[in-house]
C-alpha atoms as a PDB file:
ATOM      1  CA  UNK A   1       2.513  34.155 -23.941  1.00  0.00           C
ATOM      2  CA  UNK A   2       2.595  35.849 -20.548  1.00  0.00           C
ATOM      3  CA  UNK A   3      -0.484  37.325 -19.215  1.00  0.00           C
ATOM      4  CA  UNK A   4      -1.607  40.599 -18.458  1.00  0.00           C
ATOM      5  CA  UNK A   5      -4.645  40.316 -16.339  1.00  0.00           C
ATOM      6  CA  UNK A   6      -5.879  37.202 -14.418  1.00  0.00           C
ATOM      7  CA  UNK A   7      -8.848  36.492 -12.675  1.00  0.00           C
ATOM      8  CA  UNK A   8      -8.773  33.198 -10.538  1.00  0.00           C
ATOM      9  CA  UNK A   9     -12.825  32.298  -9.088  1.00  0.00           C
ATOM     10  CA  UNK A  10     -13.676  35.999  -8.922  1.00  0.00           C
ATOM     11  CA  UNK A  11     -16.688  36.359  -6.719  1.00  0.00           C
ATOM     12  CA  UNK A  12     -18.442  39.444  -5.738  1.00  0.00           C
ATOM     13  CA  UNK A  13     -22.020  40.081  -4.432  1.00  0.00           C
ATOM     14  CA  UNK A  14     -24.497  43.576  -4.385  1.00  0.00           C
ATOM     15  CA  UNK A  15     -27.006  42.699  -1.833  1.00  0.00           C
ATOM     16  CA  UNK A  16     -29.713  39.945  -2.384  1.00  0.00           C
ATOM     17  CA  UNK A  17     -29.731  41.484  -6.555  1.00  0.00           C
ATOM     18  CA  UNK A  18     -26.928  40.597  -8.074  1.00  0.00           C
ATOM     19  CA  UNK A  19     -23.615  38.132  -7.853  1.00  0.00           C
ATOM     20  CA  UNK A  20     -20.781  38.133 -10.159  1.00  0.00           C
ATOM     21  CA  UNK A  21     -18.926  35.053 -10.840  1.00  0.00           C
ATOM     22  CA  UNK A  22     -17.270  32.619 -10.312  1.00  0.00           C
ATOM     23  CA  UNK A  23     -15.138  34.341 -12.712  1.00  0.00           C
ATOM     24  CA  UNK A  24     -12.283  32.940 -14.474  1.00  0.00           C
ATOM     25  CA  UNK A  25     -10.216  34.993 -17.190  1.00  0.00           C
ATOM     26  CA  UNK A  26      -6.751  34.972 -18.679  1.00  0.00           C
ATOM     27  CA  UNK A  27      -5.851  38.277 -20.728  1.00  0.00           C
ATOM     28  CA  UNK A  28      -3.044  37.686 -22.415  1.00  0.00           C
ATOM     29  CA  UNK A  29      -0.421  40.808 -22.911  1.00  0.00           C
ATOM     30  CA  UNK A  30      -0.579  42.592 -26.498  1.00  0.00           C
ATOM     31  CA  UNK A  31      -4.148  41.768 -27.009  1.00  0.00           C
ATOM     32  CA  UNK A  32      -6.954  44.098 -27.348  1.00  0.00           C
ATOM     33  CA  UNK A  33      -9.552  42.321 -24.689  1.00  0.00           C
ATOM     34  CA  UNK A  34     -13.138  43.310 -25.072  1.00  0.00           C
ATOM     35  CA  UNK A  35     -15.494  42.719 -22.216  1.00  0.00           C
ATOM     36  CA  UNK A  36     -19.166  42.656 -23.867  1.00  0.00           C
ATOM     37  CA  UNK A  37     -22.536  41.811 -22.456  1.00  0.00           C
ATOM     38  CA  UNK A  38     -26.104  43.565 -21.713  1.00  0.00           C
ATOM     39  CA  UNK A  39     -26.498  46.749 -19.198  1.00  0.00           C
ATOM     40  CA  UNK A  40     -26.209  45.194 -15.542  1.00  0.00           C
ATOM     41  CA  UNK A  41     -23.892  42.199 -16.800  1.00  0.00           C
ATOM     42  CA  UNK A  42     -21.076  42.487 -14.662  1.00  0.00           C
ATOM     43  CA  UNK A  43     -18.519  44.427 -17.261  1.00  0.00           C
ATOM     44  CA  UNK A  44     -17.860  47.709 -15.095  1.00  0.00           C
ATOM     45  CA  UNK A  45     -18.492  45.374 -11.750  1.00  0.00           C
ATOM     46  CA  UNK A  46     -15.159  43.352 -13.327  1.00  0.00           C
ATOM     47  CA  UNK A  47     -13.364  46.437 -14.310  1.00  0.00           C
ATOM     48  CA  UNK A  48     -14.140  48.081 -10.821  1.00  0.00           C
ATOM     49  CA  UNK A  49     -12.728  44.878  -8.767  1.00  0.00           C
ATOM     50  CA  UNK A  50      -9.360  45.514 -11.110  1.00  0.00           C
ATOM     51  CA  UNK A  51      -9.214  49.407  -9.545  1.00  0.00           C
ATOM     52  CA  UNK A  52      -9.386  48.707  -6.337  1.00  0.00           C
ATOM     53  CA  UNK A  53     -13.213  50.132  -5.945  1.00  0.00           C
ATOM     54  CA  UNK A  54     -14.697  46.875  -4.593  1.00  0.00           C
ATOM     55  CA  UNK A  55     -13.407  43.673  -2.893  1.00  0.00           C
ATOM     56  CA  UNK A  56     -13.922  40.353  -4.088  1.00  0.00           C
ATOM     57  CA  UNK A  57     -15.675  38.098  -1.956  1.00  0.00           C
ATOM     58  CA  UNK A  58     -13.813  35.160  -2.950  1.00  0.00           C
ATOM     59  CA  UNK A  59     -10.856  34.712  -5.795  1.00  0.00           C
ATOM     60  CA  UNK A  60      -7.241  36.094  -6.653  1.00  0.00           C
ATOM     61  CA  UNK A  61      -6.661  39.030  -8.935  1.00  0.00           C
ATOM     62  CA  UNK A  62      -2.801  39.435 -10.733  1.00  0.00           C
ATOM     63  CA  UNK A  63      -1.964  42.341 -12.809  1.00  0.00           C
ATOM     64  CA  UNK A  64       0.920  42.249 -14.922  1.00  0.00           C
ATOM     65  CA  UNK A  65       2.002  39.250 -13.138  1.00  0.00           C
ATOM     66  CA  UNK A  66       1.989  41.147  -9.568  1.00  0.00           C
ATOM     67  CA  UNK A  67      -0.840  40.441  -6.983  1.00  0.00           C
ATOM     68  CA  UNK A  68      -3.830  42.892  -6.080  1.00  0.00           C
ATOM     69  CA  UNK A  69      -3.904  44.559  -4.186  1.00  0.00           C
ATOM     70  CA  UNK A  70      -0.741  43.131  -2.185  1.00  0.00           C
ATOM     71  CA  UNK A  71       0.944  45.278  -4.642  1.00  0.00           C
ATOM     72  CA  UNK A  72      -1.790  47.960  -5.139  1.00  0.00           C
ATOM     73  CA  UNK A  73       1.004  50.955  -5.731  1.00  0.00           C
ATOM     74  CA  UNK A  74       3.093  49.433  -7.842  1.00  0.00           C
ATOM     75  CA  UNK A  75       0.909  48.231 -10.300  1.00  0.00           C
ATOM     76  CA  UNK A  76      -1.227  51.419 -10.314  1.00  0.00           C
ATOM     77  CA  UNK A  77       1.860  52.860 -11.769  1.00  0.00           C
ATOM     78  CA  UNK A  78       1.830  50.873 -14.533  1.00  0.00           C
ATOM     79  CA  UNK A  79      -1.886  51.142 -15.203  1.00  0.00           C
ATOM     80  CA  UNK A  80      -4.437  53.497 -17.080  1.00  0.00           C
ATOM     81  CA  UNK A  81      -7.958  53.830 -16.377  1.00  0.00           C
ATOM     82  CA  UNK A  82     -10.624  55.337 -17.962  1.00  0.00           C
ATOM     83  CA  UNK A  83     -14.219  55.345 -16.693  1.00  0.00           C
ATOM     84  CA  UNK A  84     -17.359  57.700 -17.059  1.00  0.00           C
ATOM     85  CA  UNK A  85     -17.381  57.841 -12.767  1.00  0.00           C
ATOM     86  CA  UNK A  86     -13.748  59.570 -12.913  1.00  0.00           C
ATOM     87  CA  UNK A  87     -14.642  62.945 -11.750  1.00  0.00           C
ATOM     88  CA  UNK A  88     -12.163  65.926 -12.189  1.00  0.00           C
ATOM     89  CA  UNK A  89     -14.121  68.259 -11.065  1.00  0.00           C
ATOM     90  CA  UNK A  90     -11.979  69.041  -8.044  1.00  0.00           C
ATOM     91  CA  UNK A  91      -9.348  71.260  -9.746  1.00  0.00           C
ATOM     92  CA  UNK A  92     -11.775  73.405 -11.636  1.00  0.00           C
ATOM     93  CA  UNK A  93      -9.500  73.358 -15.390  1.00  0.00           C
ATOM     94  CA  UNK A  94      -8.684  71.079 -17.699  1.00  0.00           C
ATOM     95  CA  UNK A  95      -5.319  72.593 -17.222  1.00  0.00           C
ATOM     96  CA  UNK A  96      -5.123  72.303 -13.573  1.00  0.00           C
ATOM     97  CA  UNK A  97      -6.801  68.252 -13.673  1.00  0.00           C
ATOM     98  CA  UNK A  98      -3.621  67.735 -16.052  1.00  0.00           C
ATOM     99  CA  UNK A  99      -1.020  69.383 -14.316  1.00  0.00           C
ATOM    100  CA  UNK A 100      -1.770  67.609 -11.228  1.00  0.00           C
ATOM    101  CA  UNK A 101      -2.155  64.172 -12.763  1.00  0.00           C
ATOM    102  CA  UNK A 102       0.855  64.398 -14.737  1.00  0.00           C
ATOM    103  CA  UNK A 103       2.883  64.676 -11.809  1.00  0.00           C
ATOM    104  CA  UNK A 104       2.064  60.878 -10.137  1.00  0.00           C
ATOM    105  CA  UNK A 105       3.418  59.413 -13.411  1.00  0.00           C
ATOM    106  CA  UNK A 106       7.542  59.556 -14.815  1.00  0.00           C
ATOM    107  CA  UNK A 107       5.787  57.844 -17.714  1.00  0.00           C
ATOM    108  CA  UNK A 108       3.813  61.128 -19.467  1.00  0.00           C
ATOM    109  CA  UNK A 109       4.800  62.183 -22.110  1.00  0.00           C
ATOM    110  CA  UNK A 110       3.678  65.773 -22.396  1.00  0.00           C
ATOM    111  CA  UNK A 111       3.971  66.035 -26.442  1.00  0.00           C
ATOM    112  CA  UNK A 112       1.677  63.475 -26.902  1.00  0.00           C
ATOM    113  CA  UNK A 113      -0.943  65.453 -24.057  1.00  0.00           C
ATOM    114  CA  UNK A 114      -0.671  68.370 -26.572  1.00  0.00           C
ATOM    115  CA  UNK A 115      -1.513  66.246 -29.524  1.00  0.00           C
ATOM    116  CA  UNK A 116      -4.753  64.908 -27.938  1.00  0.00           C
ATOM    117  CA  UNK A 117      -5.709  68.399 -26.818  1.00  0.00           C
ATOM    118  CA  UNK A 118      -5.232  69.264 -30.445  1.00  0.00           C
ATOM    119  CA  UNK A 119      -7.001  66.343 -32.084  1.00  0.00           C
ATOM    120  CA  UNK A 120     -10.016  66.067 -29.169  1.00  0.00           C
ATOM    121  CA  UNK A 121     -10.586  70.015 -28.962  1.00  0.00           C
ATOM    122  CA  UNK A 122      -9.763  70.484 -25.389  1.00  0.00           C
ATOM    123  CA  UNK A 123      -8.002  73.456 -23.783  1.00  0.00           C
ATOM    124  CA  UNK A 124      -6.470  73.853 -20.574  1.00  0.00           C
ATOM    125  CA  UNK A 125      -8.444  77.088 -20.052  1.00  0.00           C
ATOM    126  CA  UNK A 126     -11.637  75.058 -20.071  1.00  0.00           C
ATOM    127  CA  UNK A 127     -13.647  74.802 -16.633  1.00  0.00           C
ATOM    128  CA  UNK A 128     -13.985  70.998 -15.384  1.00  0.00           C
ATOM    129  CA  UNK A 129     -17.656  71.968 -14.243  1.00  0.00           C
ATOM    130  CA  UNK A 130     -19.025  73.464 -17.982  1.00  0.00           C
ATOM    131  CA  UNK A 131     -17.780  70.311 -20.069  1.00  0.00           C
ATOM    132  CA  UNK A 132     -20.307  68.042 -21.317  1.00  0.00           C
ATOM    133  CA  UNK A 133     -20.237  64.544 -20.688  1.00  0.00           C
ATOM    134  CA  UNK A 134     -18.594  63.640 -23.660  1.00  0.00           C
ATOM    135  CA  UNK A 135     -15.912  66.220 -23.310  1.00  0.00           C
ATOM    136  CA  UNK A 136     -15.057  65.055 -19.702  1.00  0.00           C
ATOM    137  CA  UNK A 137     -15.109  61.398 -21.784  1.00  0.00           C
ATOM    138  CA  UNK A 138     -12.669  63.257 -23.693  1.00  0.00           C
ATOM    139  CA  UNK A 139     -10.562  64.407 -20.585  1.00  0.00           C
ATOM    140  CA  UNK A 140      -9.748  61.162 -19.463  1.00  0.00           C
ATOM    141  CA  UNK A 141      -9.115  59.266 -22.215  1.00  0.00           C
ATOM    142  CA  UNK A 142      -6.247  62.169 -22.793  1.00  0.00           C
ATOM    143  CA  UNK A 143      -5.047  61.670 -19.118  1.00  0.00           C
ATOM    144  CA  UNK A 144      -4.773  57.875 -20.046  1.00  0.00           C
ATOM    145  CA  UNK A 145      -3.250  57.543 -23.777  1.00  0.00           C
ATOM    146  CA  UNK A 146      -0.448  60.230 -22.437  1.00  0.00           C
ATOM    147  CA  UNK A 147       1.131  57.872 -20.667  1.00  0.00           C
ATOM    148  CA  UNK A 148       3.336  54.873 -21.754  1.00  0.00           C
ATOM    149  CA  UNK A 149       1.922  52.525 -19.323  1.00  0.00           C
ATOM    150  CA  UNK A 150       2.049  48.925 -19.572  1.00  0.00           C
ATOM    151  CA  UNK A 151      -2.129  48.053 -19.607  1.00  0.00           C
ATOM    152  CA  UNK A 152      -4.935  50.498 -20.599  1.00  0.00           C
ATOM    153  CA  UNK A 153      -8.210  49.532 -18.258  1.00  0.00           C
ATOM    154  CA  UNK A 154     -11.190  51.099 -20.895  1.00  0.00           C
ATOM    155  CA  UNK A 155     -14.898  51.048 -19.494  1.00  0.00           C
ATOM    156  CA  UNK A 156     -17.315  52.673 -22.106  1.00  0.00           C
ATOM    157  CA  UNK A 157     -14.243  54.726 -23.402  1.00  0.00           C
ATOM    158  CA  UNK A 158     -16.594  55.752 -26.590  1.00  0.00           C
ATOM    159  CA  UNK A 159     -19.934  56.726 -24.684  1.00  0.00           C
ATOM    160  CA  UNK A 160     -21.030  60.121 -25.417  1.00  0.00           C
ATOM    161  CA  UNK A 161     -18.463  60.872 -28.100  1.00  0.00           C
ATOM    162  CA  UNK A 162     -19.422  62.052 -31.671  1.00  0.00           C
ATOM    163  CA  UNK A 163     -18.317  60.374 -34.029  1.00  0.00           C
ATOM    164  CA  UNK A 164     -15.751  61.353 -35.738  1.00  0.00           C
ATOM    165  CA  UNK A 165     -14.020  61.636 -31.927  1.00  0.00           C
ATOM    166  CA  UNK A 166     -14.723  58.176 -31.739  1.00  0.00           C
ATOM    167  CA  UNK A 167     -12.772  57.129 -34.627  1.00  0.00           C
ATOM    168  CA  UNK A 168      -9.516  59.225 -33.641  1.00  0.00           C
ATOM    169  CA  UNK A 169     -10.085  57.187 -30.311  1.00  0.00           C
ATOM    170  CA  UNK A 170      -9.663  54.468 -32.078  1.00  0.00           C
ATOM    171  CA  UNK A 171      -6.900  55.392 -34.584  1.00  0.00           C
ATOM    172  CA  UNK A 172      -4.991  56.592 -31.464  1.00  0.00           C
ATOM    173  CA  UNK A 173      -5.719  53.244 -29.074  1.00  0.00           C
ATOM    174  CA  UNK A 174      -4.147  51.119 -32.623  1.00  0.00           C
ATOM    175  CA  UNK A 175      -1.244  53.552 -32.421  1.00  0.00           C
ATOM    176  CA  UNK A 176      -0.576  52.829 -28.679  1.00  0.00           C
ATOM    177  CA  UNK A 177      -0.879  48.816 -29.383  1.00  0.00           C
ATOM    178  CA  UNK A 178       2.140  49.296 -31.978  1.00  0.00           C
ATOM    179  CA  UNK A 179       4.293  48.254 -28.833  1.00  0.00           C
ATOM    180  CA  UNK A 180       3.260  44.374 -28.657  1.00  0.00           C
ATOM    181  CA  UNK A 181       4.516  44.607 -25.070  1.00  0.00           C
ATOM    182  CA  UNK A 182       1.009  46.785 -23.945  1.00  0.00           C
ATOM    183  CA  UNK A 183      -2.658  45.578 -23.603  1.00  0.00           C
ATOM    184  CA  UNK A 184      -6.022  47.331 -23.720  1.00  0.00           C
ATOM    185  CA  UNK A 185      -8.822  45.872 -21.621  1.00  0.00           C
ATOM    186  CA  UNK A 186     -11.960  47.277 -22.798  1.00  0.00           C
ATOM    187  CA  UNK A 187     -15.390  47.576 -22.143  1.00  0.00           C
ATOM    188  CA  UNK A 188     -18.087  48.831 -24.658  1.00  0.00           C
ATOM    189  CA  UNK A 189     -21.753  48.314 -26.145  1.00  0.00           C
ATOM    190  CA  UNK A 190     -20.388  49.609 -29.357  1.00  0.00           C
ATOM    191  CA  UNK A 191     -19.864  45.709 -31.088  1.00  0.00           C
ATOM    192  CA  UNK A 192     -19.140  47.290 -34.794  1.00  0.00           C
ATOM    193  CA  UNK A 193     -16.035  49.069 -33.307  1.00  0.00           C
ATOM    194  CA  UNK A 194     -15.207  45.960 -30.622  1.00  0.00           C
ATOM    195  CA  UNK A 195     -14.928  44.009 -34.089  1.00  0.00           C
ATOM    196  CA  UNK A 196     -12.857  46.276 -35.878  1.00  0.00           C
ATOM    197  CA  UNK A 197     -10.601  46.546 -33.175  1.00  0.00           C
ATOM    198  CA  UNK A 198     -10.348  43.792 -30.666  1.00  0.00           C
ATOM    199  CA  UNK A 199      -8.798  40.807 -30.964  1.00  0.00           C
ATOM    200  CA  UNK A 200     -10.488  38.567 -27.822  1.00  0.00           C
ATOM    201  CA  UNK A 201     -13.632  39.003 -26.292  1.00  0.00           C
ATOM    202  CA  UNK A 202     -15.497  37.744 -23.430  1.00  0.00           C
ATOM    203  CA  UNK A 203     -19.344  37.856 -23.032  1.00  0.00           C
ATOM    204  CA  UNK A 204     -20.978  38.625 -19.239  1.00  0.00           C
ATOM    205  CA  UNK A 205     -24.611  37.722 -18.632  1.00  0.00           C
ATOM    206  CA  UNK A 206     -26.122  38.090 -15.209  1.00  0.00           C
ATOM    207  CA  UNK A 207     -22.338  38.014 -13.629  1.00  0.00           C
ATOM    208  CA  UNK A 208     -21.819  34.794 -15.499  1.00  0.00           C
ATOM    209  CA  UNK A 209     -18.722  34.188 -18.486  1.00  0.00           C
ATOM    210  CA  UNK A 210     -20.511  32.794 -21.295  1.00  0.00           C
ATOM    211  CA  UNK A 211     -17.519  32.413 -23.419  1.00  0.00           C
ATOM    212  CA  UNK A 212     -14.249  34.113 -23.950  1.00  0.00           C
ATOM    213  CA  UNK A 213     -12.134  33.431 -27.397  1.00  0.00           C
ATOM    214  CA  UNK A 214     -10.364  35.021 -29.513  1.00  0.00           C
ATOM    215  CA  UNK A 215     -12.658  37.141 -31.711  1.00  0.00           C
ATOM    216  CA  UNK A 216     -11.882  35.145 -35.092  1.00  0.00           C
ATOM    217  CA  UNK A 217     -12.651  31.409 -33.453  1.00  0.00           C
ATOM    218  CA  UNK A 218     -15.605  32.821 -31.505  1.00  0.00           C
ATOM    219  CA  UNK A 219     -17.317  33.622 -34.806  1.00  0.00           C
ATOM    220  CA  UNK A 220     -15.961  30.074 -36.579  1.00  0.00           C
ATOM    221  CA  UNK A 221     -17.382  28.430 -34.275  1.00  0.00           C
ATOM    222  CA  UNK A 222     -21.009  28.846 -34.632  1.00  0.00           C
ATOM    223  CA  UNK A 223     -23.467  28.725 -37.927  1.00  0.00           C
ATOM    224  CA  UNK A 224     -27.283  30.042 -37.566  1.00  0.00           C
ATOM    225  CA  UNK A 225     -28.873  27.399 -39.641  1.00  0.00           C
ATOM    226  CA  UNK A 226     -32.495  27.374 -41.123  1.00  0.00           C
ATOM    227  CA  UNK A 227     -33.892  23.322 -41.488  1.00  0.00           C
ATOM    228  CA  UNK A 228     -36.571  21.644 -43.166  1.00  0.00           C
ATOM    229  CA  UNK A 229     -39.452  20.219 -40.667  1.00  0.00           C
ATOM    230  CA  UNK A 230     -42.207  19.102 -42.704  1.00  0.00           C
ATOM    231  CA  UNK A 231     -43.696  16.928 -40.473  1.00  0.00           C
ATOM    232  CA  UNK A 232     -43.834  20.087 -37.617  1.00  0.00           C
ATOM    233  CA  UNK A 233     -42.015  17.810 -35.255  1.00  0.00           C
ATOM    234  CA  UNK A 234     -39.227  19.509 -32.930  1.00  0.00           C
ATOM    235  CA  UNK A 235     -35.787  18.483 -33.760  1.00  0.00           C
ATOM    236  CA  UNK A 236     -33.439  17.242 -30.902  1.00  0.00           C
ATOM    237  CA  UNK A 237     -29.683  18.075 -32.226  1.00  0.00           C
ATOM    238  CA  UNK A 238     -26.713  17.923 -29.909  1.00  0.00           C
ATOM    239  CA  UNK A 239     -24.940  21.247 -29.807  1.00  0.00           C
ATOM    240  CA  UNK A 240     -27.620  23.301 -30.948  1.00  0.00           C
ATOM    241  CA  UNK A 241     -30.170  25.543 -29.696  1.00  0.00           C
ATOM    242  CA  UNK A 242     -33.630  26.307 -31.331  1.00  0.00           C
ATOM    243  CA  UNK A 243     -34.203  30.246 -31.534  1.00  0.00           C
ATOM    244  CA  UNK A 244     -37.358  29.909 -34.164  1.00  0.00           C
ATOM    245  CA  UNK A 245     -39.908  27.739 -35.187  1.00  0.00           C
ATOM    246  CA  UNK A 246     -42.615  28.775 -37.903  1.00  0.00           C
ATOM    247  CA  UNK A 247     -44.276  26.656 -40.690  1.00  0.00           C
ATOM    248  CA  UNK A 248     -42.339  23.789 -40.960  1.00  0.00           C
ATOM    249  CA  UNK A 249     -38.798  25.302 -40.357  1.00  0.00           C
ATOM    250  CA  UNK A 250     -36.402  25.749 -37.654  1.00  0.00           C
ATOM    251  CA  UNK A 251     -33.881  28.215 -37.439  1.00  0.00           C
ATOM    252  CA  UNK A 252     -31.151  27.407 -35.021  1.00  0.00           C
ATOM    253  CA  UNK A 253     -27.589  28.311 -33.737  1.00  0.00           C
ATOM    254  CA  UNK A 254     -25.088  25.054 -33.914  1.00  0.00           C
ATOM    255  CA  UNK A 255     -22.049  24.757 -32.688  1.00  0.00           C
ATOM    256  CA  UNK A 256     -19.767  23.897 -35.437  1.00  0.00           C
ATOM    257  CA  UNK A 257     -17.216  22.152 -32.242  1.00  0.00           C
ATOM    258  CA  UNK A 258     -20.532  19.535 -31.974  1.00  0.00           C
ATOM    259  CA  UNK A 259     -22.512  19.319 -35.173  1.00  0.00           C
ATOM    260  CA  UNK A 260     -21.858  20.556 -38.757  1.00  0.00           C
ATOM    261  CA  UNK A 261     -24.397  21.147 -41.581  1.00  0.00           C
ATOM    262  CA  UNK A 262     -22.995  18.454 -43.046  1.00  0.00           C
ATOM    263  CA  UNK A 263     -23.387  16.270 -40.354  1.00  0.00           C
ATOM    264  CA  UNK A 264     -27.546  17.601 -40.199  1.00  0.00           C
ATOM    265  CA  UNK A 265     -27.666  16.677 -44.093  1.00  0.00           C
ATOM    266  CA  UNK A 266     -26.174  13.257 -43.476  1.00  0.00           C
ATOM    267  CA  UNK A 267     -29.386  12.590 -40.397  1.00  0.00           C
ATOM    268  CA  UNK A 268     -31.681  12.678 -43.181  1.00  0.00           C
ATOM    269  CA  UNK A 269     -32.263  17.017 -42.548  1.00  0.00           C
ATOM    270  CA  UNK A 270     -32.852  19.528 -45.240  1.00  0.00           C
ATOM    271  CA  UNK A 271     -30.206  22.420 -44.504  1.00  0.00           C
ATOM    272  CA  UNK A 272     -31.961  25.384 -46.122  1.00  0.00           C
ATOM    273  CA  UNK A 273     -29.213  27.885 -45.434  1.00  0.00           C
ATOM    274  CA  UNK A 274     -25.779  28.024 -43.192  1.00  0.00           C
ATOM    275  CA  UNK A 275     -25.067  31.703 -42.436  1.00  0.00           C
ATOM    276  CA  UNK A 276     -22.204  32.592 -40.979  1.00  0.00           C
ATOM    277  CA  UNK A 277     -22.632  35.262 -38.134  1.00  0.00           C
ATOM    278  CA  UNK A 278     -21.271  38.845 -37.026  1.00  0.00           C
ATOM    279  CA  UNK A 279     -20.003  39.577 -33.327  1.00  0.00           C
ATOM    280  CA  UNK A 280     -23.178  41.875 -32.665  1.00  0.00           C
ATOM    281  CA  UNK A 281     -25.488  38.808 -34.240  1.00  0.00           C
ATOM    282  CA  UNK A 282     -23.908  36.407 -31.947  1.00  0.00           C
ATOM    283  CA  UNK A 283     -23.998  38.311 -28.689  1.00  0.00           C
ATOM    284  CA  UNK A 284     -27.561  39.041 -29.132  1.00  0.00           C
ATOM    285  CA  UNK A 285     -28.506  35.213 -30.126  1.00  0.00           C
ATOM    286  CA  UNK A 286     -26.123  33.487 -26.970  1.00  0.00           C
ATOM    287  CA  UNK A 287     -27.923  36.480 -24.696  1.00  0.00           C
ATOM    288  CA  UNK A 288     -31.314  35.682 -26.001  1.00  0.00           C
ATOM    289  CA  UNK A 289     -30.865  31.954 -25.246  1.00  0.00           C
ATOM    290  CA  UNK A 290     -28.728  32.215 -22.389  1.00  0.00           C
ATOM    291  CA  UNK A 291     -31.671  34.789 -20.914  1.00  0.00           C
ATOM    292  CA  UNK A 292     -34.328  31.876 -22.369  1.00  0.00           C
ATOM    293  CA  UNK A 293     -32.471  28.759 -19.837  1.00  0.00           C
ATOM    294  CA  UNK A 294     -32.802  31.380 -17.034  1.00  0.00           C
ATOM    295  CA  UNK A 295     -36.190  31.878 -14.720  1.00  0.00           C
ATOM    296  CA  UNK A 296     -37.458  35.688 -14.376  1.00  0.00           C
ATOM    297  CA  UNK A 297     -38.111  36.811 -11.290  1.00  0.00           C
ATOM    298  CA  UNK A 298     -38.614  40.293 -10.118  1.00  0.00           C
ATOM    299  CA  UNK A 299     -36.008  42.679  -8.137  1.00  0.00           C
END
């Protein structure tokens, strides 16, 4: 499968606060690829260095199988961005912002510009300056999914939008993976929807990849587990972590790759329950414990 985005020992620093990477990632085309993780993770940082915005520090950067930014025009060309810093403001109308933008890309396709306007509620006669946030969210997503370009860049592409705009969002981002040749790199706090609609994710915590998988193995792959300790001694078990201990029981996220409940009932363990987990419970649970191996400090 050829790839769509690649990230080769990304590096990036903001001062003496925050560092992002060394950052490794492999999109692969056709996929819907979430980028998930906390407020000041690294998520919009990433998405940024894949615009142009920032320089890395260190590391190599190929989208659609064409360096960046060696190749910076070309592969803008082919590329859709969405972001809540995209201003429009500039050309006063919605009608004027589209106009203008259409006429960088031989890939718009005006019907479908129409459509959105339709389904989103926005007009050409309405002033850049007197949309709310969520309508200017609204703006760009429309500038983005008229084009037939080859990767949609996403960051927060749902924030501020009610919600039945957020599921037409959705409907329409499905309709634009119907060609398998495209990819949508997203961004977004909003796990219940990353779920529904992504296919791989990848989890930032302090500018560090804690995993990246394909949404279905990600969530095979662990168990929370709830054990037996009678005698109130902690358990050491390889490929697990202990979130919770209370009264004689553990409860504890294993790694099915390392240790199985069967495995924990054939040490001699009483396995009181083996829950299988959703994407939202397992990004706050490897958070919380990645967050637990680091020290605080302040900033």
């Amino acid at each position: 499968m050829s790839t769509a985005v690649a990230l080769t020992h990304l590096c990036t620093r903001f001062g003496q606060d925050f560092s992002l990477g060394p950052l490794d990632l492999s999109v692969p085309r056709g996929a819907i690829y979430a980028l998930i993780g906390p407020n000041g993770a690294g998520k919009s940082t990433t998405l940024n260095l894949l615009m142009g915005a920032k320089r890395p520090e260190e590391g190599t950067i190929e989208l659609l199988g064409l360096p960046f930014p060696a190749q910076d025009a070309l592969i803008k060309r082919r590329i859709g961005f969405v972001s809540p810093e995209l201003d429009y403001s500039a050309w006063r109308t919605v009608g004027k912002a589209l106009d203008f933008v259409r006429g960088f890309y031989p890939d718009w396709v005006q019907s479908r510009t129409e459509r959105l306007q339709m389904l989103l509620d926005i007009h050409r006669s309405q002033r850049i300056a007197q949309l709310s946030f969520g309508q200017r969210t609204k703006l760009a997503l429309i500038m983005a999914l008229s084009r037939d370009c080859e990767l949609l860049i996403l960051d927060e592409p749902t924030i501020g939008l009610d919600p039945v705009s957020k599921r037409a969002i959705f409907v329409e981002l499905l309709r634009f993976m119907e060609d398998d040749s495209r990819t949508i790199l997203i961004s977004s706090h909003q796990l219940s929807d990353i779920e529904r609609i992504a296919d791989h994710v990848a989890l930032l915590n302090h500018g560090t990849l804690l995993t990246a998988s394909p949404i279905d193995q990600l969530l095979e792959r662990y168990r929370l587990v709830e054990l037996a300790t009678p005698d109130s001694q902690p358990l050491t078990v390889q490929g697990s972590t202990v979130l919770e201990r209370h009264q004689g029981r553990e409860r504890m996220l294993i790694d099915l790759r390392v240790t199985t409940p069967q495995m924990l009932h054939e040490q001699g363990l009483e396995v009181i329950s083996s829950t299988a987990m959703t994407l939202e419970e397992l990004f706050l649970t490897l958070i919380r414990t990645d967050d637990a191996r680091r020290p605080w400090r302040p900033q």
